[in-house]
C-alpha atoms as a PDB file:
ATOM      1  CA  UNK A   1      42.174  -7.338 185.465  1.00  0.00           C
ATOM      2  CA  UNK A   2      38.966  -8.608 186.560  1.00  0.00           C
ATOM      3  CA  UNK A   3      39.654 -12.479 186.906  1.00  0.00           C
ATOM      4  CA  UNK A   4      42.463 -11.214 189.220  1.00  0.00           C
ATOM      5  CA  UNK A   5      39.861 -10.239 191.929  1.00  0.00           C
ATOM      6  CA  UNK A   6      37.546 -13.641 191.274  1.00  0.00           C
ATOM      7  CA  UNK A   7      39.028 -14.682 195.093  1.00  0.00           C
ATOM      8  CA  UNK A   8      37.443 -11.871 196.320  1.00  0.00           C
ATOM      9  CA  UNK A   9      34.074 -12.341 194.200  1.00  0.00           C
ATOM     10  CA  UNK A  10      33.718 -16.067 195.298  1.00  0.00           C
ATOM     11  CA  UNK A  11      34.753 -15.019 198.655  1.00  0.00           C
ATOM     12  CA  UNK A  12      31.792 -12.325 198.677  1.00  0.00           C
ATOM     13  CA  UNK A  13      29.462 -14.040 196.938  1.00  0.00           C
ATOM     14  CA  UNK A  14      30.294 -17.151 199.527  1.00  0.00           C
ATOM     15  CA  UNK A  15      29.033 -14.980 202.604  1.00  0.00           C
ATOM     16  CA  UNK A  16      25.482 -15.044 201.095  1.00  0.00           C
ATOM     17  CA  UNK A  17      25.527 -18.337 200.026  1.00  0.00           C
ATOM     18  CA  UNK A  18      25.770 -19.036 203.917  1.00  0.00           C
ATOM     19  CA  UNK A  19      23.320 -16.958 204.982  1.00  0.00           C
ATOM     20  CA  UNK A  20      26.046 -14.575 206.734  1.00  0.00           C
ATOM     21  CA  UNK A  21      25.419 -11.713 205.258  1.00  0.00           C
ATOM     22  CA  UNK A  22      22.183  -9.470 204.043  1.00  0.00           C
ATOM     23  CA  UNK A  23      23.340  -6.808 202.042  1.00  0.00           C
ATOM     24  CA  UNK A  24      27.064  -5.371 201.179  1.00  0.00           C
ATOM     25  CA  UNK A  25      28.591  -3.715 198.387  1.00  0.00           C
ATOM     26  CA  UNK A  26      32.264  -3.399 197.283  1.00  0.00           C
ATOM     27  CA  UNK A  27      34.201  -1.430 194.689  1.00  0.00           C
ATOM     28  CA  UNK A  28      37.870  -2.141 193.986  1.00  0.00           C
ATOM     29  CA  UNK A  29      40.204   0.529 192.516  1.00  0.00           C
ATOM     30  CA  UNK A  30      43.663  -0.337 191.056  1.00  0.00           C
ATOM     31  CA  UNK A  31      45.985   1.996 189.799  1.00  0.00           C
ATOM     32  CA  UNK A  32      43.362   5.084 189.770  1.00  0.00           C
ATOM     33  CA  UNK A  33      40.639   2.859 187.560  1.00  0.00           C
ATOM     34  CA  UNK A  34      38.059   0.775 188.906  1.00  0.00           C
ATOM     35  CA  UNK A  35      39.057  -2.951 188.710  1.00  0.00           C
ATOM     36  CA  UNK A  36      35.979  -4.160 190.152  1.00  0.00           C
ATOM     37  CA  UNK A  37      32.320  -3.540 191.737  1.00  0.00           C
ATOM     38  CA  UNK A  38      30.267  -6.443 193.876  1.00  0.00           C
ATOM     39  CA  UNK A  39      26.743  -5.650 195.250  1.00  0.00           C
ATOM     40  CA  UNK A  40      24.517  -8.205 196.196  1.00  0.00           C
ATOM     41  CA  UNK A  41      21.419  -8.232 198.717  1.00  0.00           C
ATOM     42  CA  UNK A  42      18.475 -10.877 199.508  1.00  0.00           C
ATOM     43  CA  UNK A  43      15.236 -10.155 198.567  1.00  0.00           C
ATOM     44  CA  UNK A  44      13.649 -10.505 202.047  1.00  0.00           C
ATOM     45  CA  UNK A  45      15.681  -7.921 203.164  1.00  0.00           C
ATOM     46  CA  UNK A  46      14.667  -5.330 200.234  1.00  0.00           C
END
């Protein structure tokens, strides 16, 4: 189930990459059970 959401995870992952983003966090459900949970952050911002 996971390597369906690996859009989203490049996607998210992508945002930082550019600098776009500081901190964000994401958590996927599908069908009632997690499917999938992203948190990332930079260090300066910690």
């Amino acid at each position: 189930m996971r390597a369906r959401f690996g859009p989203v995870r490049d996607c998210f992952h992508d945002l930082f990459a550019a600098g776009r983003e500081t901190g964000a966090g994401l958590a996927v459900w599908y069908d009632g059970r997690p499917a999938d949970e992203l948190v990332e952050a930079l260090h300066s911002c910690l």
